[in-house]
N, C-alpha and C. Protein backbone atom coordinates (compact mmCIF):
# COMPACT_ATOMS: atom_id res chain seq x y z
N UNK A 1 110.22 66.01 100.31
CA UNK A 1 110.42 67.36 100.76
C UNK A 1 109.30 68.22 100.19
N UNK A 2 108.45 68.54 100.58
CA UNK A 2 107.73 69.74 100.65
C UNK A 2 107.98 71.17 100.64
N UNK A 3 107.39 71.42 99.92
CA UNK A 3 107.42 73.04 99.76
C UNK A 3 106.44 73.83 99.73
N UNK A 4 106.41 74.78 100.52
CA UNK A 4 105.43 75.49 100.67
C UNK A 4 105.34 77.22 100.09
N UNK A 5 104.36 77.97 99.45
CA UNK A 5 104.74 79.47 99.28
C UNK A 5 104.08 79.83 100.02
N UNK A 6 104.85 80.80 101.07
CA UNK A 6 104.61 81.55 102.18
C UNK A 6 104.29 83.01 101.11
N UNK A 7 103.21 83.97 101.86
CA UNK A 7 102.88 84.98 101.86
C UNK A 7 103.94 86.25 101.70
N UNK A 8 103.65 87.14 101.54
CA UNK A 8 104.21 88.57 101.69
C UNK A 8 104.48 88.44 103.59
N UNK A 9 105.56 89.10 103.99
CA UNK A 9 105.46 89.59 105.51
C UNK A 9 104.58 90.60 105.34
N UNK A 10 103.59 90.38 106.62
CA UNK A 10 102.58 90.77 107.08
C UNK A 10 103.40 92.07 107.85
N UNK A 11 102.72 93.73 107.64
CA UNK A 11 103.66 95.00 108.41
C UNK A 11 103.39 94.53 109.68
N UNK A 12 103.75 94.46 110.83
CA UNK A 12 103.33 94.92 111.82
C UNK A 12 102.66 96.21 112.50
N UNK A 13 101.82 96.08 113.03
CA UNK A 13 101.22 97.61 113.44
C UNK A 13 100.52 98.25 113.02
N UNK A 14 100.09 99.92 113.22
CA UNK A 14 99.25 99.87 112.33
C UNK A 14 100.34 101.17 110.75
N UNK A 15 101.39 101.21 110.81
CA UNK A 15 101.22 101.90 109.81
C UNK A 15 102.66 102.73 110.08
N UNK A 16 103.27 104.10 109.09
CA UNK A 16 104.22 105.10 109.94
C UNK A 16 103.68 106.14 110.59
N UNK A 17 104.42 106.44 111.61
CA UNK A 17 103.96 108.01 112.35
C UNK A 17 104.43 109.18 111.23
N UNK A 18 103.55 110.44 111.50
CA UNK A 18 104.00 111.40 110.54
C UNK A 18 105.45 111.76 110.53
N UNK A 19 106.00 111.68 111.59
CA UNK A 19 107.42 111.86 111.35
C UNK A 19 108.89 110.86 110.42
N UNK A 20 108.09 109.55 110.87
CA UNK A 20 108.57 108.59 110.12
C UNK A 20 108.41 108.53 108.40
N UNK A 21 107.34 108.96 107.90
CA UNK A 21 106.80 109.56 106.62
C UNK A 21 107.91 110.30 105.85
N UNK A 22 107.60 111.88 107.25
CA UNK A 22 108.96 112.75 106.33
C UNK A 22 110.56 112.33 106.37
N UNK A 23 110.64 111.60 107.35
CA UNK A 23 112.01 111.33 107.75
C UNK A 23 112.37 110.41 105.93
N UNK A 24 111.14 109.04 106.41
CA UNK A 24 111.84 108.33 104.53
C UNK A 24 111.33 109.12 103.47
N UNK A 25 110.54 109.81 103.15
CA UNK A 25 110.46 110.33 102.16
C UNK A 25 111.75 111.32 101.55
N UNK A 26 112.04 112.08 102.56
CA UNK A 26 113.40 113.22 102.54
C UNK A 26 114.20 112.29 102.43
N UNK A 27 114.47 111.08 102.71
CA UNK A 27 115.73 110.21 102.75
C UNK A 27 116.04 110.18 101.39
N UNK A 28 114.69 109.30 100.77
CA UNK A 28 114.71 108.33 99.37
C UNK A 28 115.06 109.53 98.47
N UNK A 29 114.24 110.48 98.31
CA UNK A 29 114.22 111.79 97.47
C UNK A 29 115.31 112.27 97.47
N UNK A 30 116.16 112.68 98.38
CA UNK A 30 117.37 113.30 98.53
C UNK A 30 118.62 112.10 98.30
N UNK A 31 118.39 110.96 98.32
CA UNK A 31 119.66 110.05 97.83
C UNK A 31 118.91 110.14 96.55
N UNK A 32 117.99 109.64 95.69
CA UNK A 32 117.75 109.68 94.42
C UNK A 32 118.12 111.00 93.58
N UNK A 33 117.52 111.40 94.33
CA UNK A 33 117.96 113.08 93.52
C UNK A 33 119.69 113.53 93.87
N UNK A 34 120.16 113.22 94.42
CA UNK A 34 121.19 113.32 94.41
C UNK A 34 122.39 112.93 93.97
N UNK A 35 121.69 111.73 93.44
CA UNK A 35 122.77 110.54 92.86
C UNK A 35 122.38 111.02 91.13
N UNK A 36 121.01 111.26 90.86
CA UNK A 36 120.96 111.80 89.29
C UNK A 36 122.08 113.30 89.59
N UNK A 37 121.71 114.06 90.50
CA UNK A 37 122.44 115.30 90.42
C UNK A 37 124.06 115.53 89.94
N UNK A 38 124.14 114.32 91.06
CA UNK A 38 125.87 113.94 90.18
C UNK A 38 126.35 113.84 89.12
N UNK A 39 125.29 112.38 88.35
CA UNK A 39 125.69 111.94 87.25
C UNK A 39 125.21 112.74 86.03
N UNK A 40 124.06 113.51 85.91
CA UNK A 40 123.66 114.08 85.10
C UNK A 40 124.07 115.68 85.41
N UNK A 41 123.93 116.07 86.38
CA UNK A 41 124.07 117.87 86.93
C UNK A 41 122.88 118.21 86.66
N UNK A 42 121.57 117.50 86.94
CA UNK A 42 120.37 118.42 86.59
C UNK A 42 119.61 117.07 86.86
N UNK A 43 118.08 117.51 87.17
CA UNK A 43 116.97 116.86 87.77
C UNK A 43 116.04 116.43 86.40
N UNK A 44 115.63 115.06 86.63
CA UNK A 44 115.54 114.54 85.52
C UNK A 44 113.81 113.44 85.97
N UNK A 45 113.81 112.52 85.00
CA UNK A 45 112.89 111.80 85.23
C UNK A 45 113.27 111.01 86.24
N UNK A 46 114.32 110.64 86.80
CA UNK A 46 114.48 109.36 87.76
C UNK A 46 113.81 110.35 89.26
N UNK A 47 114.31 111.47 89.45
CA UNK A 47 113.84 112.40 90.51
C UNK A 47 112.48 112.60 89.97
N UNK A 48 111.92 112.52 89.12
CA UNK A 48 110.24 112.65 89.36
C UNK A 48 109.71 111.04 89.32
N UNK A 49 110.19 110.63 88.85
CA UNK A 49 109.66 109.51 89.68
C UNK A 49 109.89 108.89 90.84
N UNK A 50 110.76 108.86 91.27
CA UNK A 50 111.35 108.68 92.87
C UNK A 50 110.04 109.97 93.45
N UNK A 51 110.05 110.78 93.07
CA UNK A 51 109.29 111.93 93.84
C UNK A 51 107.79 111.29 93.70
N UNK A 52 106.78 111.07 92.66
CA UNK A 52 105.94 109.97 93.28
C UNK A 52 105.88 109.02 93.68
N UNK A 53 107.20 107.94 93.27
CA UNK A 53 106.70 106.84 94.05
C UNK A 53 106.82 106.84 95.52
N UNK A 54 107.67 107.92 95.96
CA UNK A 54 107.65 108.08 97.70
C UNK A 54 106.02 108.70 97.93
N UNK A 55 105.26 109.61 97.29
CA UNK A 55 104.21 110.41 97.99
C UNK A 55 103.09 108.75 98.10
N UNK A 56 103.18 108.22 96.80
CA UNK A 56 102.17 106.72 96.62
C UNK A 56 102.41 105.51 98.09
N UNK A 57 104.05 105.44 98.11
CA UNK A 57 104.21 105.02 99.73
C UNK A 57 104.06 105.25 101.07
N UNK A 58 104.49 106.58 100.87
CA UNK A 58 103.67 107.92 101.99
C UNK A 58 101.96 107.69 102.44
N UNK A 59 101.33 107.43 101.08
CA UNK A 59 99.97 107.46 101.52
C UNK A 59 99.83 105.94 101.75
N UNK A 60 100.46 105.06 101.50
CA UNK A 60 100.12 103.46 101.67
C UNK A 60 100.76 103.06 103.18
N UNK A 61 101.79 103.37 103.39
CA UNK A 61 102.31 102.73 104.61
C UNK A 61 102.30 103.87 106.07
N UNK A 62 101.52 105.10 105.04
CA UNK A 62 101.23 106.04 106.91
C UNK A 62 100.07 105.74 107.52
N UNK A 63 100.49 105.94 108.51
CA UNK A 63 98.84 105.64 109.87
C UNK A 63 98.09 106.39 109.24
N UNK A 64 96.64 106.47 109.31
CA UNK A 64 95.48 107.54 109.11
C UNK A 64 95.65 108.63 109.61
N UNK A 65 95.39 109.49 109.11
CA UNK A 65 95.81 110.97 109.82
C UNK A 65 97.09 111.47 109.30
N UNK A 66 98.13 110.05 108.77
CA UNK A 66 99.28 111.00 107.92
C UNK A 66 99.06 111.50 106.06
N UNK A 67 98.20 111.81 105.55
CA UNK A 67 97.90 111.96 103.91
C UNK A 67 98.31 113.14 104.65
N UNK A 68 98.02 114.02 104.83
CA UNK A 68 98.57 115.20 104.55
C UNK A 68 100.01 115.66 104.78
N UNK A 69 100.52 114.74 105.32
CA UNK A 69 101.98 115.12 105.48
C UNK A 69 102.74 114.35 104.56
N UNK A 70 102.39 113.53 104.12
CA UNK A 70 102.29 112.58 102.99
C UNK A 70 102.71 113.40 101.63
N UNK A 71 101.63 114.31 101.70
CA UNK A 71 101.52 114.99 100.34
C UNK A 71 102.14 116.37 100.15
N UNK A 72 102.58 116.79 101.57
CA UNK A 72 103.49 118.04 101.36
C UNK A 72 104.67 117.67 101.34
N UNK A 73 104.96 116.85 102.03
CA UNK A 73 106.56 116.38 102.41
C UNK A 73 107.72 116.28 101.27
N UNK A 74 106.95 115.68 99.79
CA UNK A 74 107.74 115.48 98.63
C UNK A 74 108.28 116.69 98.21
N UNK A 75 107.24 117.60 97.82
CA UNK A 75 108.22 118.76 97.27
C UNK A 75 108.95 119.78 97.60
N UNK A 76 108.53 119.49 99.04
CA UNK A 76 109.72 120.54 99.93
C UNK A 76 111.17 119.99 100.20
N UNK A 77 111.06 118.28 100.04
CA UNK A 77 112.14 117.84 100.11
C UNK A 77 112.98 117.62 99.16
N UNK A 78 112.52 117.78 97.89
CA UNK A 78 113.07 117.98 96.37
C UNK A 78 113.58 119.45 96.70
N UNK A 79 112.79 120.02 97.23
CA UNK A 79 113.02 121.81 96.94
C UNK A 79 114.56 121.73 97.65
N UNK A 80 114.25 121.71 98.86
CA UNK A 80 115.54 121.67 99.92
C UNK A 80 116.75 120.70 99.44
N UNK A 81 116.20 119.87 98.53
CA UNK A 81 117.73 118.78 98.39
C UNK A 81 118.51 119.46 96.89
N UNK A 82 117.69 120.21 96.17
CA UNK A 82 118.31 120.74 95.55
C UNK A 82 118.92 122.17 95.64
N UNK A 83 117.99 122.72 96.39
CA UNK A 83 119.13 124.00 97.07
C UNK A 83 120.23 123.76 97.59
N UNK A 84 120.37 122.61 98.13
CA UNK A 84 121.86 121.68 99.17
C UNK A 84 122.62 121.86 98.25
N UNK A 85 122.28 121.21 97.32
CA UNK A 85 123.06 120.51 96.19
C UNK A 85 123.74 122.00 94.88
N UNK A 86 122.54 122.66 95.17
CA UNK A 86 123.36 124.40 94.12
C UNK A 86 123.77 125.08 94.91
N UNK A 87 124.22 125.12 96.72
CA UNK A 87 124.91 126.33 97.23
C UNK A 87 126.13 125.68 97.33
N UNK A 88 126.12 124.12 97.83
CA UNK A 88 127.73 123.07 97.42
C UNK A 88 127.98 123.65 96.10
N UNK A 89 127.65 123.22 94.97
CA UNK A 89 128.08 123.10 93.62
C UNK A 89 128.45 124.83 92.81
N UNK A 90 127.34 125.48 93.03
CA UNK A 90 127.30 126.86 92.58
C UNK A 90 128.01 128.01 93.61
N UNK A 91 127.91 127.50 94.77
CA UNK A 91 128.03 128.98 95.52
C UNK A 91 126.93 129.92 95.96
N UNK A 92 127.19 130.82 96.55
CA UNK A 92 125.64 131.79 96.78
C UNK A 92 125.90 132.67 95.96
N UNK A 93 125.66 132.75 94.34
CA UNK A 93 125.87 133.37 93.47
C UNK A 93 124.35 133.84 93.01
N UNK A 94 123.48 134.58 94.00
CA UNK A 94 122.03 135.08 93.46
C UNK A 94 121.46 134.54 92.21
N UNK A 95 121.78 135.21 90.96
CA UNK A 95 121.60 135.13 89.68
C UNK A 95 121.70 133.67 89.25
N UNK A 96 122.94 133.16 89.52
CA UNK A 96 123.05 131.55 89.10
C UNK A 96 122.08 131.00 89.56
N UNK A 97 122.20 131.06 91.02
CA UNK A 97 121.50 130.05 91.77
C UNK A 97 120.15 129.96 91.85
N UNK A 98 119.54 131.27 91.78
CA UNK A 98 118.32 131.36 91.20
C UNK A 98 117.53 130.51 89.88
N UNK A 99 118.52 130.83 89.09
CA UNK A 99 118.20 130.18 87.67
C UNK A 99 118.29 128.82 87.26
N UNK A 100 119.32 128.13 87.97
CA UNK A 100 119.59 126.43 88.21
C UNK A 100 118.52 126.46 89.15
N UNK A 101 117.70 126.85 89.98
CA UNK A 101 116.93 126.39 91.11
C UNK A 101 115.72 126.09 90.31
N UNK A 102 115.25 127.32 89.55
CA UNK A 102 113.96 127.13 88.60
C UNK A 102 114.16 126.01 87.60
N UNK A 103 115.10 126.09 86.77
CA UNK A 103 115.66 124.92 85.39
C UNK A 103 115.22 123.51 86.33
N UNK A 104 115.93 123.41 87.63
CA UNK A 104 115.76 121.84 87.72
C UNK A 104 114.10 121.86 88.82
N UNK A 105 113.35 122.74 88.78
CA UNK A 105 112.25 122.73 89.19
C UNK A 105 111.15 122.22 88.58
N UNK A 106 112.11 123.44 86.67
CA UNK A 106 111.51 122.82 85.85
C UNK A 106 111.30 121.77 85.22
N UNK A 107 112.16 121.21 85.14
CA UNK A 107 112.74 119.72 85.37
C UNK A 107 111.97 118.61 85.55
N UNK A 108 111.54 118.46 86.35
CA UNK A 108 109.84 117.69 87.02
C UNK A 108 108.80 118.41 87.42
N UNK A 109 108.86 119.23 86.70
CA UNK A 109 107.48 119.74 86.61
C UNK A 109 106.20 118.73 86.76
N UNK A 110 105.78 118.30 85.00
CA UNK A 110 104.85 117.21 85.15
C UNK A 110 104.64 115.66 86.09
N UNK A 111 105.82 115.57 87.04
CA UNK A 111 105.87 114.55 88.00
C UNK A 111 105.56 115.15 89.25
N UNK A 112 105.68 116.68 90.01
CA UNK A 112 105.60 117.42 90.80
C UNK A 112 103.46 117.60 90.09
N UNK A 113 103.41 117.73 89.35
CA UNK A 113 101.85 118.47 89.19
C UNK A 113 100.95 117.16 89.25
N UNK A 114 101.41 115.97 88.65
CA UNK A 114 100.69 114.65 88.41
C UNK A 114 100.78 114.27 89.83
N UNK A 115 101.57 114.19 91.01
CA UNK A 115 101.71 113.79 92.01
C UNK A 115 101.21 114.95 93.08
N UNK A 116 101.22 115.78 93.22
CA UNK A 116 100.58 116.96 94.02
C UNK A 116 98.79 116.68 94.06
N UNK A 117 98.27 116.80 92.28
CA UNK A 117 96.83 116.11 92.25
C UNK A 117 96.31 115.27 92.46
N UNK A 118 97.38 114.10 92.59
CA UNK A 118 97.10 113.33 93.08
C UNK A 118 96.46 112.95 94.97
N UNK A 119 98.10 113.21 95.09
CA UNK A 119 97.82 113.41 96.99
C UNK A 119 96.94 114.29 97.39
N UNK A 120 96.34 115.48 96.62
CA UNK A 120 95.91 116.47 97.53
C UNK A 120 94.02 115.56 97.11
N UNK A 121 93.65 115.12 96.18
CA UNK A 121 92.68 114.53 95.79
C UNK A 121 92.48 113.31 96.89
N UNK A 122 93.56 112.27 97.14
CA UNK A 122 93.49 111.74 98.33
C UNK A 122 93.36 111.65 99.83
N UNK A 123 93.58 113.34 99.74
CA UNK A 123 93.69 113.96 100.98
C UNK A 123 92.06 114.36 101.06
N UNK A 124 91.88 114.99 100.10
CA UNK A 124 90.39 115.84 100.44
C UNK A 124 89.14 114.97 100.51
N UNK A 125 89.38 114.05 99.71
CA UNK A 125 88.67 112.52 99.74
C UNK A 125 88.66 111.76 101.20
N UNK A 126 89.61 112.06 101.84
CA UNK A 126 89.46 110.95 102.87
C UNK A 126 88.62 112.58 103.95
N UNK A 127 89.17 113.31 103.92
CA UNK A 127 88.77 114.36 105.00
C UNK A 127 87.35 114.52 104.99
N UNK A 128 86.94 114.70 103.17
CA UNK A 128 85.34 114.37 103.05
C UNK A 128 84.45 113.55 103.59
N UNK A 129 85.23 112.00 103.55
CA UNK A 129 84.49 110.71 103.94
C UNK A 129 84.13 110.94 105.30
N UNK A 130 85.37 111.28 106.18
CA UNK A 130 85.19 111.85 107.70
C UNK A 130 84.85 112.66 107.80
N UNK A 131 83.72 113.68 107.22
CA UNK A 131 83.29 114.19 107.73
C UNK A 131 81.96 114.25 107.82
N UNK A 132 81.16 114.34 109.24
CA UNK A 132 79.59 113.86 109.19
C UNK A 132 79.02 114.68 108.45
N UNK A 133 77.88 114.13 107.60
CA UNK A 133 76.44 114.20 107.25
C UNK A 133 76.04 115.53 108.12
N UNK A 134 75.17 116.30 107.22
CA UNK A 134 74.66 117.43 108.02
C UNK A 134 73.30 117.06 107.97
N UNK A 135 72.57 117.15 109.26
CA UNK A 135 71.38 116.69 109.32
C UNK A 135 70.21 118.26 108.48
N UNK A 136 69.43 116.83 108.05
CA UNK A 136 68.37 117.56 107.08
C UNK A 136 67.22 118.59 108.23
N UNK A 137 66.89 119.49 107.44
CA UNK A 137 65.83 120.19 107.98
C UNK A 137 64.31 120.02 107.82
């Protein structure tokens, strides 16, 4: 009997459409962050890291042309999954909700700033590469 090691599956295609991007990114982010939200009541390291390792997949498995949606998509979907999560839990209590919104903003901060420089560096890098040479005078 023989045995053989087969490869990684090969993706098919070339990649995700931008919509497919935000669709899993908002998915992963918002069950991760939501499941710390429970157990802890506040945004922690597992939500900043879930929050880069989606933007690092974002830029690996989107078609060309998706880095930039890539790289906005994470923190609006942190933003929005935790507002979900303080008008359920808190209420529309201005003052509160305000202040839990910033605390767990603050929260991942350094995973939101390390991952933002990142993508937007990947972004401007590739837009650079594409863009032609200006002819000399």
């Amino acid at each position: 009997m023989s045995t053989t090691a087969q490869g990684l599956p090969k993706i098919a295609g070339p990649g995700l459409k931008k919509e497919g991007v935000v669709v899993l990114q908002s998915f992963f982010i918002a069950f991760f962050a939501g499941i710390e939200l429970l157990i802890r009541s506040g945004a922690g390291m597992v939500s900043g890291v879930i929050l880069c390792l989606v933007l690092f997949g974002g830029i690996r498995f989107g078609r060309k042309g998706t880095t930039y949606v890539a790289v906005v998509t994470p923190p609006l979907a942190f933003a929005a999954t935790i507002l979900l999560y303080l008008l359920l839990t808190v209420g529309f209590s201005p003052s509160r909700l305000g202040l839990d919104f910033i605390a767990s903003l603050a929260g991942i901060a350094p995973y939101l700033l390390a991952s933002a420089l990142y993508g937007w560096f990947i972004f401007l890098n590739e837009k650079a590469k594409a863009r032609k040479p200006k002819p000399r005078v």
